[in-house]
PDB file of N, CA and C in Angstrom:
ATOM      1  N   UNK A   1      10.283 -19.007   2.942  1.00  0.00           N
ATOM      2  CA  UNK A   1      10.415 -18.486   1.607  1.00  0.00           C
ATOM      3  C   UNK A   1       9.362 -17.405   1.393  1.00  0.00           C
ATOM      4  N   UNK A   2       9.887 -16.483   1.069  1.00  0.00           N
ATOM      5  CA  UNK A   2       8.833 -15.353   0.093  1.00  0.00           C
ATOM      6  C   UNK A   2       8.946 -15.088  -1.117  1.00  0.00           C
ATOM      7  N   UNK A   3       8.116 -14.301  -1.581  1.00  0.00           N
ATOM      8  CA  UNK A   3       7.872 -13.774  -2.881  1.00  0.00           C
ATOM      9  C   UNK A   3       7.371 -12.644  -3.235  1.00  0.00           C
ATOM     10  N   UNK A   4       8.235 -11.846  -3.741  1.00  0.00           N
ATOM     11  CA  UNK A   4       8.384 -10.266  -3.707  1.00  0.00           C
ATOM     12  C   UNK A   4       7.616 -10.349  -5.785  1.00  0.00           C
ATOM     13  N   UNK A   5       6.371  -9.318  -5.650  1.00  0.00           N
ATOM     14  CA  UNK A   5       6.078  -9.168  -6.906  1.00  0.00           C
ATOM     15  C   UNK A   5       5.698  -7.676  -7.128  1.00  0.00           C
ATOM     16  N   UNK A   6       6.509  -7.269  -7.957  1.00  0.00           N
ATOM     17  CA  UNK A   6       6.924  -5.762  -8.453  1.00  0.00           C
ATOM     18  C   UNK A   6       6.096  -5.464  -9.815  1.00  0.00           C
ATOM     19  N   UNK A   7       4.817  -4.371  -9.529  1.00  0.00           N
ATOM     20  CA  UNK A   7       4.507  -4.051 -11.050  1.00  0.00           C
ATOM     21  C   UNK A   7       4.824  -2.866 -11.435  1.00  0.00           C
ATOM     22  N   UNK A   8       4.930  -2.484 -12.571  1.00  0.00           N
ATOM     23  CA  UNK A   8       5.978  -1.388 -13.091  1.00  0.00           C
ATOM     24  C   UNK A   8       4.271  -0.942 -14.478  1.00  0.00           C
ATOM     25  N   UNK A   9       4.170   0.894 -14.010  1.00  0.00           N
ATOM     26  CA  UNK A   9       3.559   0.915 -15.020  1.00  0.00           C
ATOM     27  C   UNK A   9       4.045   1.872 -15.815  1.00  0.00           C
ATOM     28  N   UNK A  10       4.253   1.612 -17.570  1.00  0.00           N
ATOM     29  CA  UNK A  10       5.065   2.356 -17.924  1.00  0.00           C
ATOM     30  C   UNK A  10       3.979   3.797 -18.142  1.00  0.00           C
ATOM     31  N   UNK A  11       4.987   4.978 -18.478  1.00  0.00           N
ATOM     32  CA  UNK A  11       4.630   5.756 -18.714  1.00  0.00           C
ATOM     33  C   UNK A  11       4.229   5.714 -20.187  1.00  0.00           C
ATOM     34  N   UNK A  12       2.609   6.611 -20.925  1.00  0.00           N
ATOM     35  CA  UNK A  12       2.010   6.152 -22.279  1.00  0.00           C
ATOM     36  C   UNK A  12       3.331   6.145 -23.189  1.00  0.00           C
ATOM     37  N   UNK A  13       3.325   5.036 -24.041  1.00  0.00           N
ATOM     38  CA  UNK A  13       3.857   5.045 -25.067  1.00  0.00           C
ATOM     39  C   UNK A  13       5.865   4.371 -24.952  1.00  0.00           C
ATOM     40  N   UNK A  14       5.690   4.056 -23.589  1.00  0.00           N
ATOM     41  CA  UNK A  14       7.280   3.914 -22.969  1.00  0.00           C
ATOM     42  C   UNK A  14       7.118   2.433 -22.640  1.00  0.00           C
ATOM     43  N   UNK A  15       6.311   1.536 -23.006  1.00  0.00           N
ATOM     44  CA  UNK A  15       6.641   0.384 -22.398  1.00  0.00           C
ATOM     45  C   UNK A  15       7.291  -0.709 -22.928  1.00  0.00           C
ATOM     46  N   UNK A  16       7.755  -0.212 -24.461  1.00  0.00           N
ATOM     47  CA  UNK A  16       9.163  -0.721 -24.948  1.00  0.00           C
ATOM     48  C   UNK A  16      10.072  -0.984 -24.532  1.00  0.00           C
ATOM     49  N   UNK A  17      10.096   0.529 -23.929  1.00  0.00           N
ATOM     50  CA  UNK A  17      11.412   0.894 -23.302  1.00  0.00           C
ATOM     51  C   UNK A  17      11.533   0.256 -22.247  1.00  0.00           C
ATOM     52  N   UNK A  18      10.458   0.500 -21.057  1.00  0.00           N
ATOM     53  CA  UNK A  18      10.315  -0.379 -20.383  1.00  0.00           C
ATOM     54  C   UNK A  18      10.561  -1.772 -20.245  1.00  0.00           C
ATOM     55  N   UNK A  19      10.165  -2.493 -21.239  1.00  0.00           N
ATOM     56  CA  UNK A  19      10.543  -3.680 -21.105  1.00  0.00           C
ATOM     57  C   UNK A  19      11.954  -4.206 -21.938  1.00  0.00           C
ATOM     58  N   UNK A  20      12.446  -3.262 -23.357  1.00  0.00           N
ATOM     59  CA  UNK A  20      14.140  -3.239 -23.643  1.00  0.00           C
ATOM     60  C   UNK A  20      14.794  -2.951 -22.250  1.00  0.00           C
ATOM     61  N   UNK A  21      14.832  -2.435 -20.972  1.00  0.00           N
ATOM     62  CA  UNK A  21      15.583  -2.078 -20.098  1.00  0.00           C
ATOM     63  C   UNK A  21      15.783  -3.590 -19.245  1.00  0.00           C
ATOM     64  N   UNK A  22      14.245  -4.336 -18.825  1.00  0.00           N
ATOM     65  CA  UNK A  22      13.964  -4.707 -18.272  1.00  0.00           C
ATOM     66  C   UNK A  22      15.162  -6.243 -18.613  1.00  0.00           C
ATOM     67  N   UNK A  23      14.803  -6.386 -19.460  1.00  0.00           N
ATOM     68  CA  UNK A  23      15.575  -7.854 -20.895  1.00  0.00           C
ATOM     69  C   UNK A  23      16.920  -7.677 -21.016  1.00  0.00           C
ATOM     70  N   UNK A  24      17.257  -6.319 -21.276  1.00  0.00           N
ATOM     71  CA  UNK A  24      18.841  -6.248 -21.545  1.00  0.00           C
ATOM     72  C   UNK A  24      19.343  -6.006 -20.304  1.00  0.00           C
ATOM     73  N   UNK A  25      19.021  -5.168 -19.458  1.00  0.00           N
ATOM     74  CA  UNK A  25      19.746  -4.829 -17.942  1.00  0.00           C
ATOM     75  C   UNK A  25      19.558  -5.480 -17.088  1.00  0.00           C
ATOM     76  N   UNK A  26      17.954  -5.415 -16.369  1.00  0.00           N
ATOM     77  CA  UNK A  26      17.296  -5.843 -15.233  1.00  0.00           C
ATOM     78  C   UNK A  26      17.311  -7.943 -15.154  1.00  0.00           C
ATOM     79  N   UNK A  27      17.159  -8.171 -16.123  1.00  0.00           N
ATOM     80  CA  UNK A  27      17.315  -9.795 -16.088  1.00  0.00           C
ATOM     81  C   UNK A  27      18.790 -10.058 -15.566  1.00  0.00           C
ATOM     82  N   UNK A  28      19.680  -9.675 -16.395  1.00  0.00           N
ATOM     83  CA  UNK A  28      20.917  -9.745 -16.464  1.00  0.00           C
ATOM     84  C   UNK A  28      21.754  -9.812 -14.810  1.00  0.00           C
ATOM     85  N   UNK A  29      21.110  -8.368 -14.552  1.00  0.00           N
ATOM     86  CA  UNK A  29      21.477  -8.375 -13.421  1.00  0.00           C
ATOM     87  C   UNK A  29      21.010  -8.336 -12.376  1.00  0.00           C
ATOM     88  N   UNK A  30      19.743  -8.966 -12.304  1.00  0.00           N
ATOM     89  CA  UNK A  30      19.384  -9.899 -11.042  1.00  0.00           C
ATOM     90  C   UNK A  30      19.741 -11.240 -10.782  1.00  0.00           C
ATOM     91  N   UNK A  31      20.233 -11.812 -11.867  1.00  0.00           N
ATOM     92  CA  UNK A  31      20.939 -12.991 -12.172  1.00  0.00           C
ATOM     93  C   UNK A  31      22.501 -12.609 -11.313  1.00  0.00           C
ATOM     94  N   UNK A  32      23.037 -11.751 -11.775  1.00  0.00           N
ATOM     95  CA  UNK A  32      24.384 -11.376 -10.934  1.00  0.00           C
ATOM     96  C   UNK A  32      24.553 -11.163  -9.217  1.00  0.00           C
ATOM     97  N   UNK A  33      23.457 -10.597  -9.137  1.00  0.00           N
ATOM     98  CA  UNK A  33      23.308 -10.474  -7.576  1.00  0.00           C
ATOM     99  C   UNK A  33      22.296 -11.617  -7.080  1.00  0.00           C
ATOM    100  N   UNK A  34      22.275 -12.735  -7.640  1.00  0.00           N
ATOM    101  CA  UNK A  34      21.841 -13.997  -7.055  1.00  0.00           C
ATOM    102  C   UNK A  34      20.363 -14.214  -6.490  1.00  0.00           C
ATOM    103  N   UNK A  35      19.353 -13.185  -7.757  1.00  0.00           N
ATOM    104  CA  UNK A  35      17.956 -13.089  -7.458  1.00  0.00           C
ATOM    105  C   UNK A  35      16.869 -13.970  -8.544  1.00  0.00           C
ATOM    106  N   UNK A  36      16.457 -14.266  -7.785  1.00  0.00           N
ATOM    107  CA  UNK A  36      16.103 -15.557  -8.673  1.00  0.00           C
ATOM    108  C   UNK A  36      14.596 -15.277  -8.898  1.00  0.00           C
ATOM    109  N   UNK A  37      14.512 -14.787 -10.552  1.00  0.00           N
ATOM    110  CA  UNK A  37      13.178 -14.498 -11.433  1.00  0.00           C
ATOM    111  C   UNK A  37      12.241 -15.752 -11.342  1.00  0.00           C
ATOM    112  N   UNK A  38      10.956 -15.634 -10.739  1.00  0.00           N
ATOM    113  CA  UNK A  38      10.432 -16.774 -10.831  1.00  0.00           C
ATOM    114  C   UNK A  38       9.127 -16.451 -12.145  1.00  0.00           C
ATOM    115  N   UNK A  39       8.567 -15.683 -12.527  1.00  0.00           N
ATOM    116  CA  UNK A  39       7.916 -15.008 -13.734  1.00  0.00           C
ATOM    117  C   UNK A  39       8.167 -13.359 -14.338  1.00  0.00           C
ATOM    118  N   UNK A  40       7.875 -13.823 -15.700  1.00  0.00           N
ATOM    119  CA  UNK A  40       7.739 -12.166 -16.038  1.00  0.00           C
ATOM    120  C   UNK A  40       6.444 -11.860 -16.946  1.00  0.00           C
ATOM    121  N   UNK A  41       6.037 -11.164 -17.358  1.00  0.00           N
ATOM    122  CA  UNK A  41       4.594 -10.689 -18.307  1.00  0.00           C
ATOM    123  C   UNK A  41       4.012  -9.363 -18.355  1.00  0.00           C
ATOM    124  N   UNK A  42       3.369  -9.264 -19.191  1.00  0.00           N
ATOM    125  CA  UNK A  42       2.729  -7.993 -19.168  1.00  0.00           C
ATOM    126  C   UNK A  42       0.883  -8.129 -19.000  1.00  0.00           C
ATOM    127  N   UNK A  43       0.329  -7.147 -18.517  1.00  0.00           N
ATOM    128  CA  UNK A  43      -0.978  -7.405 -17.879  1.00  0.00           C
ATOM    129  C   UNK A  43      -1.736  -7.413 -18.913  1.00  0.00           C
ATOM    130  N   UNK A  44      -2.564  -8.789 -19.185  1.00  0.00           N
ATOM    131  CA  UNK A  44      -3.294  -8.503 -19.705  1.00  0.00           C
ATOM    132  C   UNK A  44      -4.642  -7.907 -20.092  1.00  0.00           C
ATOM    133  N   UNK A  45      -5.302  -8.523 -18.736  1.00  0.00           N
ATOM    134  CA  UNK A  45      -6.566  -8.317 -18.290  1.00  0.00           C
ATOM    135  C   UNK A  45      -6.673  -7.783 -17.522  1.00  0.00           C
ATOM    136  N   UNK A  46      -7.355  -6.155 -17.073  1.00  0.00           N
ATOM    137  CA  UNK A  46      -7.174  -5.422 -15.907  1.00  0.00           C
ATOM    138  C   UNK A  46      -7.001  -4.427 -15.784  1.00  0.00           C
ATOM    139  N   UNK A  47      -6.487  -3.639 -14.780  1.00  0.00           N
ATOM    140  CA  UNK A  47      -6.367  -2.382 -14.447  1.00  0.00           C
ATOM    141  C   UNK A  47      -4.527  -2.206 -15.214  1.00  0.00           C
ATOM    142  N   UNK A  48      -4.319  -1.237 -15.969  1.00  0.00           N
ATOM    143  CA  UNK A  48      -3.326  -1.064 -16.662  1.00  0.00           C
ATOM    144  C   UNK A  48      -2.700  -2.211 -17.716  1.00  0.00           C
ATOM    145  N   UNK A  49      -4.352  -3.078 -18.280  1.00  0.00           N
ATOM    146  CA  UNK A  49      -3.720  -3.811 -19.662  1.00  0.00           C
ATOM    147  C   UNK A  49      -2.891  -3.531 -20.860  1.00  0.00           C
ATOM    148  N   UNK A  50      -1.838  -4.299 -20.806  1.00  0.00           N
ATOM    149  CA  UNK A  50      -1.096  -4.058 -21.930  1.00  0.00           C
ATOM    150  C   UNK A  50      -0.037  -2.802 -21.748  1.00  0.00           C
ATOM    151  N   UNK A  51      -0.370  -2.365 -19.970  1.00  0.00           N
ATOM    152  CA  UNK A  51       0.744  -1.164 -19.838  1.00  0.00           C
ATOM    153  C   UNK A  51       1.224  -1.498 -19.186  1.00  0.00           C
ATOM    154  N   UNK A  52       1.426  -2.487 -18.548  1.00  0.00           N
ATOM    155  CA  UNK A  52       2.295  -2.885 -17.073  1.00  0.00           C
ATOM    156  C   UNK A  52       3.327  -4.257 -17.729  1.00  0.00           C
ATOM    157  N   UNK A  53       4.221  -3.812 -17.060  1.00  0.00           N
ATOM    158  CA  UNK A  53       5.284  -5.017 -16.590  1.00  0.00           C
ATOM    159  C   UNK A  53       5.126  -5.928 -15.414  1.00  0.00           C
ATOM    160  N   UNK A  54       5.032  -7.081 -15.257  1.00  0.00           N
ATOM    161  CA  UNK A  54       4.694  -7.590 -13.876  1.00  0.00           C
ATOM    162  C   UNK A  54       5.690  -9.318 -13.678  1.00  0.00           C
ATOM    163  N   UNK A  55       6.719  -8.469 -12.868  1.00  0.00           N
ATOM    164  CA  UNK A  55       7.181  -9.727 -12.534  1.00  0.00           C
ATOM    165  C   UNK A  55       7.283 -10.344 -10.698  1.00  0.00           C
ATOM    166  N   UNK A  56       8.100 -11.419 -10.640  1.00  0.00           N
ATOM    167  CA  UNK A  56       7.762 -12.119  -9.104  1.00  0.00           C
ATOM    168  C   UNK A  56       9.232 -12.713  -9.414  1.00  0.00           C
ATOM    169  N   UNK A  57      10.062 -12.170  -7.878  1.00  0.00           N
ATOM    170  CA  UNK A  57      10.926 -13.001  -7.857  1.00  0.00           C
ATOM    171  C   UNK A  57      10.820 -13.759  -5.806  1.00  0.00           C
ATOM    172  N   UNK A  58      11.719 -14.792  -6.015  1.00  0.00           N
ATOM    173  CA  UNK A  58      11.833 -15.527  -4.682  1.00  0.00           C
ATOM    174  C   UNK A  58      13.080 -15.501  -4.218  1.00  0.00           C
ATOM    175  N   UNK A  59      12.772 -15.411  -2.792  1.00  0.00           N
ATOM    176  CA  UNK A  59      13.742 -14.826  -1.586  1.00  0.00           C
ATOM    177  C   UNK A  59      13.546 -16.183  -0.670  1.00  0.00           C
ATOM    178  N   UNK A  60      14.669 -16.142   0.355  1.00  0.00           N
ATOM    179  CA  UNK A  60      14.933 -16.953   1.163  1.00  0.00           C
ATOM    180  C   UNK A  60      14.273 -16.337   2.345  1.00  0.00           C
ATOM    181  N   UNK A  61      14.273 -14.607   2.865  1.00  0.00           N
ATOM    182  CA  UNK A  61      13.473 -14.118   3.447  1.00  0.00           C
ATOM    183  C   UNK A  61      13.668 -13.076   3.610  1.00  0.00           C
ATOM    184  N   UNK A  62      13.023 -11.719   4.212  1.00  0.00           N
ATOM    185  CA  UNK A  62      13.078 -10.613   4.046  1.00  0.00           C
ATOM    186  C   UNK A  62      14.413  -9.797   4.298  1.00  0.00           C
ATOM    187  N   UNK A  63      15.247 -10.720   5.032  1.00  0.00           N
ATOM    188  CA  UNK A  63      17.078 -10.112   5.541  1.00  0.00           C
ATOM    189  C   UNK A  63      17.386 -10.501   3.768  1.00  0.00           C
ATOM    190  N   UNK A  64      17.087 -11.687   3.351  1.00  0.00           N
ATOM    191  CA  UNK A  64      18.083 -12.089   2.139  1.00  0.00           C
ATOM    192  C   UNK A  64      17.060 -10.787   0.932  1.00  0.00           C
ATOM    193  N   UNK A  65      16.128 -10.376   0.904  1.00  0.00           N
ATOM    194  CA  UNK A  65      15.610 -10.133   0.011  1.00  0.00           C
ATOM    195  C   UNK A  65      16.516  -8.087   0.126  1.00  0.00           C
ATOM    196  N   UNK A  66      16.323  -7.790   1.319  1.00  0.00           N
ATOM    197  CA  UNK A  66      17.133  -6.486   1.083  1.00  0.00           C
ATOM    198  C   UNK A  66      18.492  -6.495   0.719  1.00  0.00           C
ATOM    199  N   UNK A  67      18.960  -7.347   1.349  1.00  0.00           N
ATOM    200  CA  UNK A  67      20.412  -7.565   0.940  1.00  0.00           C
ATOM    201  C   UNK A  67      20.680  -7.675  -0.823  1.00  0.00           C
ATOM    202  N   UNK A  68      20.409  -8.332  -1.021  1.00  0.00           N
ATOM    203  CA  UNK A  68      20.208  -8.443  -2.781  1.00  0.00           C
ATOM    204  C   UNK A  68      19.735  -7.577  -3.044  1.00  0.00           C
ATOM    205  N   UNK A  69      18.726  -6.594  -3.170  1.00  0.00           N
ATOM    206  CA  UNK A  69      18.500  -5.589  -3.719  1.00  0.00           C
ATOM    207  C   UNK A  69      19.087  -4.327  -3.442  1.00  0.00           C
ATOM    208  N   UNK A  70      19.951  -4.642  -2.086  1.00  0.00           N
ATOM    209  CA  UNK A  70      20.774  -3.244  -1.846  1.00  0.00           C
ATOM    210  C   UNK A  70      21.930  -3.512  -2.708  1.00  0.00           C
ATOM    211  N   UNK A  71      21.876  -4.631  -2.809  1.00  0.00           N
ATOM    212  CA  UNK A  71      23.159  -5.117  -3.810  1.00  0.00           C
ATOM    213  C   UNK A  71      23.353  -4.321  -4.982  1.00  0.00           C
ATOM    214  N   UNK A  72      22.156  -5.003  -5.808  1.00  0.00           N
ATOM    215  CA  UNK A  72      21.677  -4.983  -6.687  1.00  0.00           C
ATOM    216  C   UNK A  72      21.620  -2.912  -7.450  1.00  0.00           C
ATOM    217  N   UNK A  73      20.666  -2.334  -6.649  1.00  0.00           N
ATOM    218  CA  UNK A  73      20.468  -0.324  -6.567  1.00  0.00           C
ATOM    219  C   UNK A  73      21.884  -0.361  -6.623  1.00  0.00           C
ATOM    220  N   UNK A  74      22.689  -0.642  -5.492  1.00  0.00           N
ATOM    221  CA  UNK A  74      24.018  -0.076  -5.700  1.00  0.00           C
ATOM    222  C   UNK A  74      25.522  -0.460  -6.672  1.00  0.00           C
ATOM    223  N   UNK A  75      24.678  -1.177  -7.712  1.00  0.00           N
ATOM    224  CA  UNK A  75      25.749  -1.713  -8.940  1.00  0.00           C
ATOM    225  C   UNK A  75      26.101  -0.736  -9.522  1.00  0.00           C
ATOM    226  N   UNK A  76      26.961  -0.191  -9.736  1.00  0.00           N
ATOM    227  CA  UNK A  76      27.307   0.967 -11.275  1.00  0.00           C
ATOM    228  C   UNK A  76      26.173   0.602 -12.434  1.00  0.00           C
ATOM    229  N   UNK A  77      26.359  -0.862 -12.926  1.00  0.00           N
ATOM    230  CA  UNK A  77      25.329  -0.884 -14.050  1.00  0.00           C
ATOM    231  C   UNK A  77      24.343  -0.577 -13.588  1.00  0.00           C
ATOM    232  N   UNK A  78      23.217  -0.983 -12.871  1.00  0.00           N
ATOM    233  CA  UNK A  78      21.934  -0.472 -12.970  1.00  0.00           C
ATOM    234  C   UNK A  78      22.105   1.028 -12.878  1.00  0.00           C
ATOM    235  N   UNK A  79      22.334   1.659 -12.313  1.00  0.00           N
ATOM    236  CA  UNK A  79      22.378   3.343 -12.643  1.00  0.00           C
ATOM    237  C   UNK A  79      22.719   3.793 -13.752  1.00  0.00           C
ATOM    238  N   UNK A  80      23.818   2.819 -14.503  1.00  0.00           N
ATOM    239  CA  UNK A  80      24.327   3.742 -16.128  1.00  0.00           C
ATOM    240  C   UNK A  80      23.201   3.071 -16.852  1.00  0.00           C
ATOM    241  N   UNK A  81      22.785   1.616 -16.880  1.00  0.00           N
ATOM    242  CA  UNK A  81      21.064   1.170 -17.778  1.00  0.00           C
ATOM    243  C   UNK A  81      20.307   2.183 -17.759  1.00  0.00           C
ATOM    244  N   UNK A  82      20.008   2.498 -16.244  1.00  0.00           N
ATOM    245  CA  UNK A  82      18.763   3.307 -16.080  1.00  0.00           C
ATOM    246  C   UNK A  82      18.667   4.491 -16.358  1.00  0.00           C
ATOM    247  N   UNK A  83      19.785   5.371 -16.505  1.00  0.00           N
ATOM    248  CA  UNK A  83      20.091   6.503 -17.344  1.00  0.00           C
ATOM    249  C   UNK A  83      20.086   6.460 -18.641  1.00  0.00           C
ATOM    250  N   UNK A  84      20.662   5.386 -18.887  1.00  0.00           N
ATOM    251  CA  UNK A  84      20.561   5.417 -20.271  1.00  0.00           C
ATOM    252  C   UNK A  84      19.133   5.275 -20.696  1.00  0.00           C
ATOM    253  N   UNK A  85      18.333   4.506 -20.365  1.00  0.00           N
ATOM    254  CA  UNK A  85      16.765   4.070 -20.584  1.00  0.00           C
ATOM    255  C   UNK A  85      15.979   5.108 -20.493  1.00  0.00           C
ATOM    256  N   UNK A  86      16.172   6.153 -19.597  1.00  0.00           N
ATOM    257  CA  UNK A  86      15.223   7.297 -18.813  1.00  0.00           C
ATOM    258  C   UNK A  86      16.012   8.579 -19.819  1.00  0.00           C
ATOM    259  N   UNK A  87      17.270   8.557 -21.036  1.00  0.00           N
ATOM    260  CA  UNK A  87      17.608   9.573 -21.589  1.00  0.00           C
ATOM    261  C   UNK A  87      16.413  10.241 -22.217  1.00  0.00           C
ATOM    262  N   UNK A  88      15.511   9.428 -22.945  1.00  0.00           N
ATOM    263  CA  UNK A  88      14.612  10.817 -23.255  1.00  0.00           C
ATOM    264  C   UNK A  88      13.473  10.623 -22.678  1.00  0.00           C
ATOM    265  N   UNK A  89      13.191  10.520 -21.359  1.00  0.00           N
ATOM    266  CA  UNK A  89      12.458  10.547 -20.392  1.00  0.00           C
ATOM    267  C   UNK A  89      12.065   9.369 -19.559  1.00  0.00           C
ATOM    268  N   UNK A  90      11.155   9.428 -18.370  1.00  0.00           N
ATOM    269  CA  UNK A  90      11.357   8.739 -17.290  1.00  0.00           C
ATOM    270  C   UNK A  90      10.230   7.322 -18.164  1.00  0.00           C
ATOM    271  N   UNK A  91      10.332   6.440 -17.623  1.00  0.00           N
ATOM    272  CA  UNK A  91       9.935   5.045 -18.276  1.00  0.00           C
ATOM    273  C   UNK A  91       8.486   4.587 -17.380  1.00  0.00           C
ATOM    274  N   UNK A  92       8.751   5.136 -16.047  1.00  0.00           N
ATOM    275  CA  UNK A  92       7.412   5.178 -15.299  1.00  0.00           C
ATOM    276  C   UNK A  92       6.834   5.451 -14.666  1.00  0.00           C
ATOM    277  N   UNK A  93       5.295   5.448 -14.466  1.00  0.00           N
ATOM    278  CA  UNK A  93       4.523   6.482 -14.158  1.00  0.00           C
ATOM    279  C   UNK A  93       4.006   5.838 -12.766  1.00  0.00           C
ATOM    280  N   UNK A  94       3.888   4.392 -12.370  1.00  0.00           N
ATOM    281  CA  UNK A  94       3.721   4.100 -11.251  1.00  0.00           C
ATOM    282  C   UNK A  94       4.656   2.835 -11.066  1.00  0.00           C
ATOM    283  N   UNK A  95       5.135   2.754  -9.613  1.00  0.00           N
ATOM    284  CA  UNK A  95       5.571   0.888  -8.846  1.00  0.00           C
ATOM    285  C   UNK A  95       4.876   0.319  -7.984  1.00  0.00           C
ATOM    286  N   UNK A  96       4.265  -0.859  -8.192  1.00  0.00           N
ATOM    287  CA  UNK A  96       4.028  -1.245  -6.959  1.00  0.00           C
ATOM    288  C   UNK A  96       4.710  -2.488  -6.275  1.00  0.00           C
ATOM    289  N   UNK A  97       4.952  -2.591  -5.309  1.00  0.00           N
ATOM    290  CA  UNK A  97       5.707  -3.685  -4.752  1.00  0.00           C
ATOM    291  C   UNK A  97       4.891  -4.786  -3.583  1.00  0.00           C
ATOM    292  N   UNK A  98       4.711  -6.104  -3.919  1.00  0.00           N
ATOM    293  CA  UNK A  98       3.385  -7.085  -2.568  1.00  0.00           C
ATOM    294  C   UNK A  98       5.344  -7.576  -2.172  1.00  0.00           C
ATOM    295  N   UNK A  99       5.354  -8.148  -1.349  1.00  0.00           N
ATOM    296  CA  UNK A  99       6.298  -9.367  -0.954  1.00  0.00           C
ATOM    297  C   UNK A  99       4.947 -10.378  -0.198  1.00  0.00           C
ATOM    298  N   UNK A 100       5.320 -11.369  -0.774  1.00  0.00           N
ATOM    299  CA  UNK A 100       3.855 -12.149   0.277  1.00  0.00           C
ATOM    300  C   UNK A 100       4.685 -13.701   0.684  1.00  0.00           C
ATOM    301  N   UNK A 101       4.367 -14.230   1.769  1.00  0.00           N
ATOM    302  CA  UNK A 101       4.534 -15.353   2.310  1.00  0.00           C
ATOM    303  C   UNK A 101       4.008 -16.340   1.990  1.00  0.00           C
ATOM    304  N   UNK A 102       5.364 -17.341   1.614  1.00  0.00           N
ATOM    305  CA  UNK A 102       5.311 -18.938   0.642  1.00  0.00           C
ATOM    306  C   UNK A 102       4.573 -19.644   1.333  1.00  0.00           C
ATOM    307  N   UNK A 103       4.187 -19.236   3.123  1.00  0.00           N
ATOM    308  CA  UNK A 103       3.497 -20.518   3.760  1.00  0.00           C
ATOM    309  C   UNK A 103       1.994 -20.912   3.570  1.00  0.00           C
ATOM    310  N   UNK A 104       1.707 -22.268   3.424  1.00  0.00           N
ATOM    311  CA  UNK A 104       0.642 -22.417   3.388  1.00  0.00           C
ATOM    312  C   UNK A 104      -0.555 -21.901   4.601  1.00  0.00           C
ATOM    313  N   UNK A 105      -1.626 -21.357   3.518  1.00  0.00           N
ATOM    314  CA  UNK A 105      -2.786 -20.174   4.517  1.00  0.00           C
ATOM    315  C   UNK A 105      -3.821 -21.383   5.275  1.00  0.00           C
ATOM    316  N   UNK A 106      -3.433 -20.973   6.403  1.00  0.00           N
ATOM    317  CA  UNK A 106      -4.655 -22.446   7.234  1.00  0.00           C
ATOM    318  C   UNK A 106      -5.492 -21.458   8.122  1.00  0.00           C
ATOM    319  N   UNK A 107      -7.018 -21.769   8.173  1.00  0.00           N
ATOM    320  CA  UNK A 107      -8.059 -21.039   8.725  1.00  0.00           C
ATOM    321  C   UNK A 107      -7.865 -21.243   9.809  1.00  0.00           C
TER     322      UNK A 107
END
């Protein structure tokens, strides 16, 4: 098992939007392509508080985790959401992506 955790920083003043996209589209349809949200939040404490989106979802393993997300990029909806979201401009200014391994760390 892994765990892929994606932070999203919005661009100033866009992280409404950011996160209306995230709630109405992005939940929705990671649920459809069979990706399973294990948290969501925004940062509190830190480097980009109160501007970041930060969620973690879980994979069976890195074959199942592209597969679903190629799924996923290549839906019609996410491209008409994300247009629609990015109509009066782009939503963000940085991504970062960890995937890290469920196994327990032994010295």
């Amino acid at each position: 098992m892994i765990f892929e955790v994606r932070e999203y920083v919005a661009v100033p003043g866009r992280l409404g939007a950011v996160v209306e996209l995230f709630t109405s589209a992005t939940v929705p349809l990671l649920a459809k392509h069979g990706m399973e949200l294990v948290s969501a939040g925004r940062t509190l404490i830190g480097e980009h508080s109160w501007g970041e989106l930060v969620y973690t979802l879980r994979f069976a393993d890195l074959a199942d985790l592209e597969r679903r997300w190629g799924a996923l990029l290549a839906d019609p909806d996410w491209g008409a959401a994300l247009a629609a979201a990015e109509a009066d401009g782009p939503l963000f200014q940085t991504m970062r992506r960890r995937v890290l391994d469920a196994a327990p760390v032994t010295a």
